[in-house]
PDB file of N, CA and C in Angstrom:
ATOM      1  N   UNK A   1       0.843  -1.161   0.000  1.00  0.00           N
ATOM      2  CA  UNK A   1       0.000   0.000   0.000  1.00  0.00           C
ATOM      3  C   UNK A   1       0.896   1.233   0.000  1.00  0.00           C
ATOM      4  N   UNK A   2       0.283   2.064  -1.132  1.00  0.00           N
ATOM      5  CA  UNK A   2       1.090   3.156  -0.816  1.00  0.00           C
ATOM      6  C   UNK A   2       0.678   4.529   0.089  1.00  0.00           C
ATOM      7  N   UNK A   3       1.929   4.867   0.962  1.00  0.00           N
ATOM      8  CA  UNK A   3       1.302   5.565   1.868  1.00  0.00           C
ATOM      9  C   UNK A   3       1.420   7.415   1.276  1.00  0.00           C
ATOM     10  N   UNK A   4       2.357   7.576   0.315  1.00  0.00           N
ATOM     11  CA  UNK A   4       2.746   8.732  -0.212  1.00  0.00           C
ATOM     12  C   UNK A   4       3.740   7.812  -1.537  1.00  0.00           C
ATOM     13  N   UNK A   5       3.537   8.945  -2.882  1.00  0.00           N
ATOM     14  CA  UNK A   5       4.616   8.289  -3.999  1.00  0.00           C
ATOM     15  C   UNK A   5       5.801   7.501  -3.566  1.00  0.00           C
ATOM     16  N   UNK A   6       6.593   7.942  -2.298  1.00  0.00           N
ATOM     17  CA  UNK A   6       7.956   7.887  -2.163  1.00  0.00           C
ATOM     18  C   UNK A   6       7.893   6.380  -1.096  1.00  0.00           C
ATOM     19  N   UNK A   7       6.832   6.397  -0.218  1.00  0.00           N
ATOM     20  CA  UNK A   7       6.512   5.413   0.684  1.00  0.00           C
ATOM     21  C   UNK A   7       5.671   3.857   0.808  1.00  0.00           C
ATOM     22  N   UNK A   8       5.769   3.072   1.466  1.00  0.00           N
ATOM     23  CA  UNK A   8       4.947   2.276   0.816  1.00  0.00           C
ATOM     24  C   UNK A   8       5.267   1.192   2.344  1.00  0.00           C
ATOM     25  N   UNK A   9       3.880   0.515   2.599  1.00  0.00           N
ATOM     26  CA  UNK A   9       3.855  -0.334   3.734  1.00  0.00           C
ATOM     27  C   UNK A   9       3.274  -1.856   3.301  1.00  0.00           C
ATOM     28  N   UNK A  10       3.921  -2.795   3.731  1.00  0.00           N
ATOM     29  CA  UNK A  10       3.299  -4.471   3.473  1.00  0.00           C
ATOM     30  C   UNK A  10       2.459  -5.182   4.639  1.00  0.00           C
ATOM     31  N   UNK A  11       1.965  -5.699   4.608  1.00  0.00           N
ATOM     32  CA  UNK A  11       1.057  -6.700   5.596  1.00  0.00           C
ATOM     33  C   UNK A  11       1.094  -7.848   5.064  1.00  0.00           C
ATOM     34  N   UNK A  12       1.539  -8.969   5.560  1.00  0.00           N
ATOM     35  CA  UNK A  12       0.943 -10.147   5.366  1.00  0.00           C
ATOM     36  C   UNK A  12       0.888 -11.157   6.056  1.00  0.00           C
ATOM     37  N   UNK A  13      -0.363 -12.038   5.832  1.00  0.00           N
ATOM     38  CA  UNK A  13      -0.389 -13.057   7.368  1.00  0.00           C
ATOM     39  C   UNK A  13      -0.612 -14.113   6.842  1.00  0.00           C
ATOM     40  N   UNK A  14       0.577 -15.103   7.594  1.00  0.00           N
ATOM     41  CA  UNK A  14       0.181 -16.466   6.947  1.00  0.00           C
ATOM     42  C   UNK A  14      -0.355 -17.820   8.074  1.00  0.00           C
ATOM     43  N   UNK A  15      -0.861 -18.413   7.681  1.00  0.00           N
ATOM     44  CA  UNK A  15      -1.599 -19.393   8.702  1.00  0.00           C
ATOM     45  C   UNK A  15      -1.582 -20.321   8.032  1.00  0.00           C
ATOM     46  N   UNK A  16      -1.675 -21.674   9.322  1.00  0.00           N
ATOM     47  CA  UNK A  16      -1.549 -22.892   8.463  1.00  0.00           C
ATOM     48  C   UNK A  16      -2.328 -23.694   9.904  1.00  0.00           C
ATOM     49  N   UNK A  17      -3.059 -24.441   9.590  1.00  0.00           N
ATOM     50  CA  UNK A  17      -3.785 -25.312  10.671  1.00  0.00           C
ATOM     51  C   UNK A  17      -2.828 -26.737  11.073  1.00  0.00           C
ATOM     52  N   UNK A  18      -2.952 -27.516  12.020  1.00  0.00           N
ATOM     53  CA  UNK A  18      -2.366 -28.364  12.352  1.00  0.00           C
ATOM     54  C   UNK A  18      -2.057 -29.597  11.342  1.00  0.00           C
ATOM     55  N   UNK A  19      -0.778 -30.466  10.876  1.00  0.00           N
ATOM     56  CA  UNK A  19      -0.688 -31.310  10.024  1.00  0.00           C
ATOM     57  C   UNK A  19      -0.283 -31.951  11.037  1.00  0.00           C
ATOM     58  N   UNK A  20      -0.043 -33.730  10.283  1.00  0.00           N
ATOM     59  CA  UNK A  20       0.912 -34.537  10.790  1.00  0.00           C
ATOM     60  C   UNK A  20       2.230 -34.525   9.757  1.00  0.00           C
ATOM     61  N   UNK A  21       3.408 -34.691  10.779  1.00  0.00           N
ATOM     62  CA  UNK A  21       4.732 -34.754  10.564  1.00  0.00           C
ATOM     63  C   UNK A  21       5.404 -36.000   9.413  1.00  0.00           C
ATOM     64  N   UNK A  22       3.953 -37.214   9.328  1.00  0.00           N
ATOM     65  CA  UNK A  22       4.532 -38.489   8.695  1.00  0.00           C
ATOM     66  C   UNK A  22       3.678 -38.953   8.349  1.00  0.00           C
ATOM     67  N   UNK A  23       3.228 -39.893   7.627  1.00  0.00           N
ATOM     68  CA  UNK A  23       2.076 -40.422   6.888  1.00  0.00           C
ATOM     69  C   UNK A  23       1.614 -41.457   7.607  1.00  0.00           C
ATOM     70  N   UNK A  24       2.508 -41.769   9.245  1.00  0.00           N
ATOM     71  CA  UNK A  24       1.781 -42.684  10.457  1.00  0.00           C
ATOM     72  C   UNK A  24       0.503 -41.885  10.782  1.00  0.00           C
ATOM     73  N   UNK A  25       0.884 -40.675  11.160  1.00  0.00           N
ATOM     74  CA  UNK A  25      -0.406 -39.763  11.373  1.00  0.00           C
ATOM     75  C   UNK A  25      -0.297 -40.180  13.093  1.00  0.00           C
ATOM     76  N   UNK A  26       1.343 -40.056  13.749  1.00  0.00           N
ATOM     77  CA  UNK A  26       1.396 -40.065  15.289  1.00  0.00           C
ATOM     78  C   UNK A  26       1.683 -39.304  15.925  1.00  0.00           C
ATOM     79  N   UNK A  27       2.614 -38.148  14.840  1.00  0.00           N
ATOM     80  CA  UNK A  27       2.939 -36.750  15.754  1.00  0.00           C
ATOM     81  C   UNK A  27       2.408 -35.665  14.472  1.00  0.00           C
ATOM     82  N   UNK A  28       1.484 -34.657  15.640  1.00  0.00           N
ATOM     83  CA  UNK A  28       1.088 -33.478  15.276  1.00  0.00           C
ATOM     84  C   UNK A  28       1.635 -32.211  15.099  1.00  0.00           C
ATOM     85  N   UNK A  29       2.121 -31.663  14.219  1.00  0.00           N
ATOM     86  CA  UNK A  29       2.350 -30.171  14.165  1.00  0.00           C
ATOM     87  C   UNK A  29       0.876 -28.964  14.674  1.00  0.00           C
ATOM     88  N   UNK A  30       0.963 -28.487  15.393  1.00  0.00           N
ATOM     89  CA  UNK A  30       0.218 -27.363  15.933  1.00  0.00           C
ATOM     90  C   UNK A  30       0.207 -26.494  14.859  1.00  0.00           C
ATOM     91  N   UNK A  31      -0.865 -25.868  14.688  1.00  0.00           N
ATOM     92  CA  UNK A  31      -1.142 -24.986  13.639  1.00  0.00           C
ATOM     93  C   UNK A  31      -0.696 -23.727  13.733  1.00  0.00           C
ATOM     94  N   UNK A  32      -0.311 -22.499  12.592  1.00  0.00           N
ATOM     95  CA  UNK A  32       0.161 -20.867  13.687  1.00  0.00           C
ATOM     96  C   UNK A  32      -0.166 -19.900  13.067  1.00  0.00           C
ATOM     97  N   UNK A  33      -0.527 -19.295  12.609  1.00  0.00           N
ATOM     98  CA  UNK A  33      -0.155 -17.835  12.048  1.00  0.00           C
ATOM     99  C   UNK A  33       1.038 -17.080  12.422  1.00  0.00           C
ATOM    100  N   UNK A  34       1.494 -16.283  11.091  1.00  0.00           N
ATOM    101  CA  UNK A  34       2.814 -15.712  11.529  1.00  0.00           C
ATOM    102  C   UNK A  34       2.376 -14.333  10.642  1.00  0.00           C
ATOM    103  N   UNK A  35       2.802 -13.274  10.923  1.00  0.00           N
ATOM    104  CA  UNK A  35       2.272 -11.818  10.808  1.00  0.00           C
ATOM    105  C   UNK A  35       4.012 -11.437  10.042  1.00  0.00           C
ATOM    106  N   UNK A  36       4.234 -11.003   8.879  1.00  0.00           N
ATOM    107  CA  UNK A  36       5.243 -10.563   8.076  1.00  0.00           C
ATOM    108  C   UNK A  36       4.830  -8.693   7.273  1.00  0.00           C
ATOM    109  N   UNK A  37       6.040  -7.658   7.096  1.00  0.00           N
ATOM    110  CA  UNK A  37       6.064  -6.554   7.523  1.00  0.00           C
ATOM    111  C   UNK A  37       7.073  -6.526   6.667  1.00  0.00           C
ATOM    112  N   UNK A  38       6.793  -4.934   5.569  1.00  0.00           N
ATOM    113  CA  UNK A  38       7.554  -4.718   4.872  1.00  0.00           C
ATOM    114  C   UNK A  38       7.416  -2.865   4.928  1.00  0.00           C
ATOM    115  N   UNK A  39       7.915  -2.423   4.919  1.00  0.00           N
ATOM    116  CA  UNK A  39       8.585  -0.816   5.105  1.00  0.00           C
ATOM    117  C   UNK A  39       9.360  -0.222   3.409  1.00  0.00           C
ATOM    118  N   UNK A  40       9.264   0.608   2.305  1.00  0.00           N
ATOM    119  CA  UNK A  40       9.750   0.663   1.397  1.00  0.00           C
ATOM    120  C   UNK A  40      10.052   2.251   1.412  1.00  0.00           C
ATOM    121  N   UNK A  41      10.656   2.710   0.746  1.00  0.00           N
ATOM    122  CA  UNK A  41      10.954   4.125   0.335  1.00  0.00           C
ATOM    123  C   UNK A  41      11.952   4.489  -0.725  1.00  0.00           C
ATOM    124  N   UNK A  42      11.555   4.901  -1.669  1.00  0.00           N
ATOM    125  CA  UNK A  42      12.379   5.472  -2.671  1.00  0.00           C
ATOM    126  C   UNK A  42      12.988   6.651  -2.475  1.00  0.00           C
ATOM    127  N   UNK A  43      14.326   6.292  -2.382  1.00  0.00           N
ATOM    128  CA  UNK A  43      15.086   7.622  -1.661  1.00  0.00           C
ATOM    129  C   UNK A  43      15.279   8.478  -2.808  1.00  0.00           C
ATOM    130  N   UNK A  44      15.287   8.205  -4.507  1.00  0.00           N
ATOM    131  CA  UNK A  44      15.304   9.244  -5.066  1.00  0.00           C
ATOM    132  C   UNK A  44      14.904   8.021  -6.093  1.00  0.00           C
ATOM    133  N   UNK A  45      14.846   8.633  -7.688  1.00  0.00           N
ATOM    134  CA  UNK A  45      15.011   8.540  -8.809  1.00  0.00           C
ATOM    135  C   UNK A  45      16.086   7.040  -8.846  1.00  0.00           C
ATOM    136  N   UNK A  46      17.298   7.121  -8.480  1.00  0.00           N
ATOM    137  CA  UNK A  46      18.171   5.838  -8.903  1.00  0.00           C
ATOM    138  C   UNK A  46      18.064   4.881  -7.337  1.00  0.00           C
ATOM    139  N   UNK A  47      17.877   5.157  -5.957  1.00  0.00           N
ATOM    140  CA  UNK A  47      17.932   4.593  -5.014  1.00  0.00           C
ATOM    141  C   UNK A  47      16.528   4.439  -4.415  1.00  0.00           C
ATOM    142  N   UNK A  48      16.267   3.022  -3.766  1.00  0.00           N
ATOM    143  CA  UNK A  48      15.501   2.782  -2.927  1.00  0.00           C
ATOM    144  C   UNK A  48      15.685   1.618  -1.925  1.00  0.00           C
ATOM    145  N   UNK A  49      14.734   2.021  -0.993  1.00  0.00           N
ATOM    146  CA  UNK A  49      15.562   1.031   0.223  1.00  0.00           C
ATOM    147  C   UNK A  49      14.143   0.116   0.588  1.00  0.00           C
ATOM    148  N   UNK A  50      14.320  -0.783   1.343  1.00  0.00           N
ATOM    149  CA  UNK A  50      13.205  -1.960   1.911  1.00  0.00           C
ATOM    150  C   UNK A  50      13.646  -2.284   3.295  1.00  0.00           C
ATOM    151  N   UNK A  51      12.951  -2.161   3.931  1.00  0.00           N
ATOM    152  CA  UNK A  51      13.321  -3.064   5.071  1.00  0.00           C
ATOM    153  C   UNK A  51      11.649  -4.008   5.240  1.00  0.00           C
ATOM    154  N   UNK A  52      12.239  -5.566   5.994  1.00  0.00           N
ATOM    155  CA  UNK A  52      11.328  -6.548   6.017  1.00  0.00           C
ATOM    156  C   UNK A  52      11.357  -7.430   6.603  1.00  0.00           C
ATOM    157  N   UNK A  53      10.028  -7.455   7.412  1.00  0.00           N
ATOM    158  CA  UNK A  53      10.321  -7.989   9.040  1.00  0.00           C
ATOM    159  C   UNK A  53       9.410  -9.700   8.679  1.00  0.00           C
ATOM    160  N   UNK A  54      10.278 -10.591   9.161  1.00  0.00           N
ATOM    161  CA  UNK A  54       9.433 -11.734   8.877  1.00  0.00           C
ATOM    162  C   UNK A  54       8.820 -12.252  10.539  1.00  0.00           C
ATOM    163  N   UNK A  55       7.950 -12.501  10.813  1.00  0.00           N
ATOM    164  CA  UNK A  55       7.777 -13.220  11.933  1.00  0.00           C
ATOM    165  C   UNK A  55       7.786 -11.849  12.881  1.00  0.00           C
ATOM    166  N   UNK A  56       6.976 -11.325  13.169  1.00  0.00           N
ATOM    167  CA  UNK A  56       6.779  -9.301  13.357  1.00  0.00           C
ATOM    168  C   UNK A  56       6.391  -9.769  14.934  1.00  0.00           C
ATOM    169  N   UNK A  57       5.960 -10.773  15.446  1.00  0.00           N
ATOM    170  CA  UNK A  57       5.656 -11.169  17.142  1.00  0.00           C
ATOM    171  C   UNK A  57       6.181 -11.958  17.547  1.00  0.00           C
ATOM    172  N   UNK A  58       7.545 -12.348  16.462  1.00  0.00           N
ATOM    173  CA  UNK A  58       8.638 -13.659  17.443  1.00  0.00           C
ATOM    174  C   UNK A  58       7.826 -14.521  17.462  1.00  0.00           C
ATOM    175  N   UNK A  59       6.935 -15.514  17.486  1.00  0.00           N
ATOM    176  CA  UNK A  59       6.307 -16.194  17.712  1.00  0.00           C
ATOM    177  C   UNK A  59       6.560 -17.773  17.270  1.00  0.00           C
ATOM    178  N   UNK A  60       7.044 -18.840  17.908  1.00  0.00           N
ATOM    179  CA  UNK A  60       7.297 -19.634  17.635  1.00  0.00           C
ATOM    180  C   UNK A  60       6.606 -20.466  17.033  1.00  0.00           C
ATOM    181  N   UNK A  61       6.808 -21.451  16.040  1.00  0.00           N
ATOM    182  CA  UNK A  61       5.976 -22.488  15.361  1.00  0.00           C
ATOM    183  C   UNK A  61       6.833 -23.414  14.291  1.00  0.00           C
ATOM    184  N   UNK A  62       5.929 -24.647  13.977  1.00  0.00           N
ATOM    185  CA  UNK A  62       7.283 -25.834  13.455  1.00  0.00           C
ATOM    186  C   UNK A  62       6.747 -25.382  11.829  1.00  0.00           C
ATOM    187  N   UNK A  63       7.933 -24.718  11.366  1.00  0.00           N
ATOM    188  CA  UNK A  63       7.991 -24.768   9.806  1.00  0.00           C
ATOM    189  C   UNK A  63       7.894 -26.113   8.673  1.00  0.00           C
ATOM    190  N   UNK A  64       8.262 -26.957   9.126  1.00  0.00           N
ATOM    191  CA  UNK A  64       8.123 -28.298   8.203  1.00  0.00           C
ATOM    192  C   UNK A  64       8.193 -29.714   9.071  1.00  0.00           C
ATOM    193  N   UNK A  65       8.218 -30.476   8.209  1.00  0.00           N
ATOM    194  CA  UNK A  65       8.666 -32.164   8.841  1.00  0.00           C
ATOM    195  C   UNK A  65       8.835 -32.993   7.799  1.00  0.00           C
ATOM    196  N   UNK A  66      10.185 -33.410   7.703  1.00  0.00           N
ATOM    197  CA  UNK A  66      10.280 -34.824   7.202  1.00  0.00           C
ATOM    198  C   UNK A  66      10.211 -35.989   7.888  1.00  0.00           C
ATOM    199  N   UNK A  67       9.722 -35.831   9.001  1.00  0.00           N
ATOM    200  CA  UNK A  67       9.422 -37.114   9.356  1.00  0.00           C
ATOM    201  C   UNK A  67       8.853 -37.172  10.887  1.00  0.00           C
ATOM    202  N   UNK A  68       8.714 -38.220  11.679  1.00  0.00           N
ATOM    203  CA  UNK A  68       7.984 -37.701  13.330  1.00  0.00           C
ATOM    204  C   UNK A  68       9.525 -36.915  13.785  1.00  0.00           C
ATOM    205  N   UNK A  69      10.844 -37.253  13.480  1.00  0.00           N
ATOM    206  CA  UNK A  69      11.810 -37.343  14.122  1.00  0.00           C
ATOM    207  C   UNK A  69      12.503 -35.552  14.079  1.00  0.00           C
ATOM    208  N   UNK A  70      12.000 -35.650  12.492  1.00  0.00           N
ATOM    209  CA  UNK A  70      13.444 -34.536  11.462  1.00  0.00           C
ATOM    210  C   UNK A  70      12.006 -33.284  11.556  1.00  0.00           C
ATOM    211  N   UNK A  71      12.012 -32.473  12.775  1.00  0.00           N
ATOM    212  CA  UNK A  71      10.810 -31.254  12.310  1.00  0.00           C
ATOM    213  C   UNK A  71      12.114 -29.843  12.360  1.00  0.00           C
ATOM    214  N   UNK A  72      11.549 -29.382  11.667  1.00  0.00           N
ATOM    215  CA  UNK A  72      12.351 -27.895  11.547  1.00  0.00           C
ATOM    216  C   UNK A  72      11.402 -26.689  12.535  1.00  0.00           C
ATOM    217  N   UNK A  73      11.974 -25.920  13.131  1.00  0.00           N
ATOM    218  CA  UNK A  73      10.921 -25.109  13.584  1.00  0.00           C
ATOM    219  C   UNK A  73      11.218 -23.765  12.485  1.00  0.00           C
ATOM    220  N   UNK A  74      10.237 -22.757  12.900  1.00  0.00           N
ATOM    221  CA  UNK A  74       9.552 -21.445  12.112  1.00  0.00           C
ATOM    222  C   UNK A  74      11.272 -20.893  12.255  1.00  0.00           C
ATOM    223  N   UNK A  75      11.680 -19.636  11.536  1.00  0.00           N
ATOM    224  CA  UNK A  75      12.188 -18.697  12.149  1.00  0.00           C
ATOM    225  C   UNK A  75      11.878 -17.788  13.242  1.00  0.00           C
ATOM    226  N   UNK A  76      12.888 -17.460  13.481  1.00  0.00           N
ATOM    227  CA  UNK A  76      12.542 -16.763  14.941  1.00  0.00           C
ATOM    228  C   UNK A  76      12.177 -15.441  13.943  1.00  0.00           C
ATOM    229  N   UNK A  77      11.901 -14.077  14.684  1.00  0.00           N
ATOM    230  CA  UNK A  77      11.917 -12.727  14.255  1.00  0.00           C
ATOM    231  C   UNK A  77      13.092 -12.762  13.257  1.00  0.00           C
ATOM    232  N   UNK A  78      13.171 -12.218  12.196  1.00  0.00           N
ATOM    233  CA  UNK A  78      14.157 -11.870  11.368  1.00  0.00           C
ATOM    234  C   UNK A  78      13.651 -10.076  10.450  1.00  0.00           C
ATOM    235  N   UNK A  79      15.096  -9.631  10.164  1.00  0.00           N
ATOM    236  CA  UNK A  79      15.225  -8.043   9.801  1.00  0.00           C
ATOM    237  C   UNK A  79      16.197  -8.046   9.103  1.00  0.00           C
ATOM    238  N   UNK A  80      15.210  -7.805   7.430  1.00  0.00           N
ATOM    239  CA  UNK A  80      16.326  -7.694   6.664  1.00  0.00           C
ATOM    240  C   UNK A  80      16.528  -5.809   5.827  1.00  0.00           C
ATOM    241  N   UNK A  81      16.933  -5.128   5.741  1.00  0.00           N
ATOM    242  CA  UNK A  81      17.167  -4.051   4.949  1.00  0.00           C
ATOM    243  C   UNK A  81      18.122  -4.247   3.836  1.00  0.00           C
ATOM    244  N   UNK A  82      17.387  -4.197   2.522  1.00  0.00           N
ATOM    245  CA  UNK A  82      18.097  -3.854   1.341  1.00  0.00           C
ATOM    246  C   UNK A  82      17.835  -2.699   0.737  1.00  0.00           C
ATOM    247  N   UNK A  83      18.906  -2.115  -0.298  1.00  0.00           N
ATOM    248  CA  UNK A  83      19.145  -0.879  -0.948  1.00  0.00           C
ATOM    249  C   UNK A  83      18.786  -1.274  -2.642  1.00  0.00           C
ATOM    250  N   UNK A  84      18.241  -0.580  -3.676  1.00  0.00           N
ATOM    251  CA  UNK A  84      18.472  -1.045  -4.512  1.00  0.00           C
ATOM    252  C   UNK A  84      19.035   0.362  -4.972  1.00  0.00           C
ATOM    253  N   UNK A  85      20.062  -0.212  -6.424  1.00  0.00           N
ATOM    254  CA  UNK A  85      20.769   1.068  -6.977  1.00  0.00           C
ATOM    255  C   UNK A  85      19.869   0.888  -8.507  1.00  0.00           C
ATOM    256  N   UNK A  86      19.260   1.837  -9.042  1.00  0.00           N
ATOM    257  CA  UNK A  86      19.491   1.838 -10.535  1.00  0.00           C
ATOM    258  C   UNK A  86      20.130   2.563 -11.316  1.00  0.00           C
ATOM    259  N   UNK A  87      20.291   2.471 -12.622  1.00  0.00           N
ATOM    260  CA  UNK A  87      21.218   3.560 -13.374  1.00  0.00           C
ATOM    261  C   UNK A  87      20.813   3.309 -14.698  1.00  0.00           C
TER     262      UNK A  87
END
């Protein structure tokens, strides 16, 4: 959304309801929503910058599973800022 030409704000929310981890169907992944955040501004004509927040309430949750054993969890909060140059 843009908040002014030069500015610009992101929202996005992702959710996922509870799966199982293995096709036994013995261990459950808990379901989560995770709330992601993006900040933009074109500092001129050739430069613009981003910053972009993934996981905006820290909030823990299991990102995948290969198996009951092998689960990955979510990222924690992460903050990334990039610049872009054009010419």
């Amino acid at each position: 959304m843009d908040v002014t030409p030069r500015l610009g704000l992101g929202l996005g929310v992702i959710y996922r309801g509870a799966i199982f981890a293995a096709t036994d169907n013995t261990v459950t992944l808990p379901g989560f929503t995770r709330v992601d955040a993006a900040l933009y501004y074109q500092v001129s004509d050739q430069v613009s910058a981003q910053l972009n927040v993934e996981n905006v309430f820290d909030k823990g949750y299991y990102a995948a599973a290969n198996s009951n054993t092998n689960i990955t969890p979510g990222s924690p909060r992460a903050v990334r800022l990039s610049l872009r140059l054009s010419y």
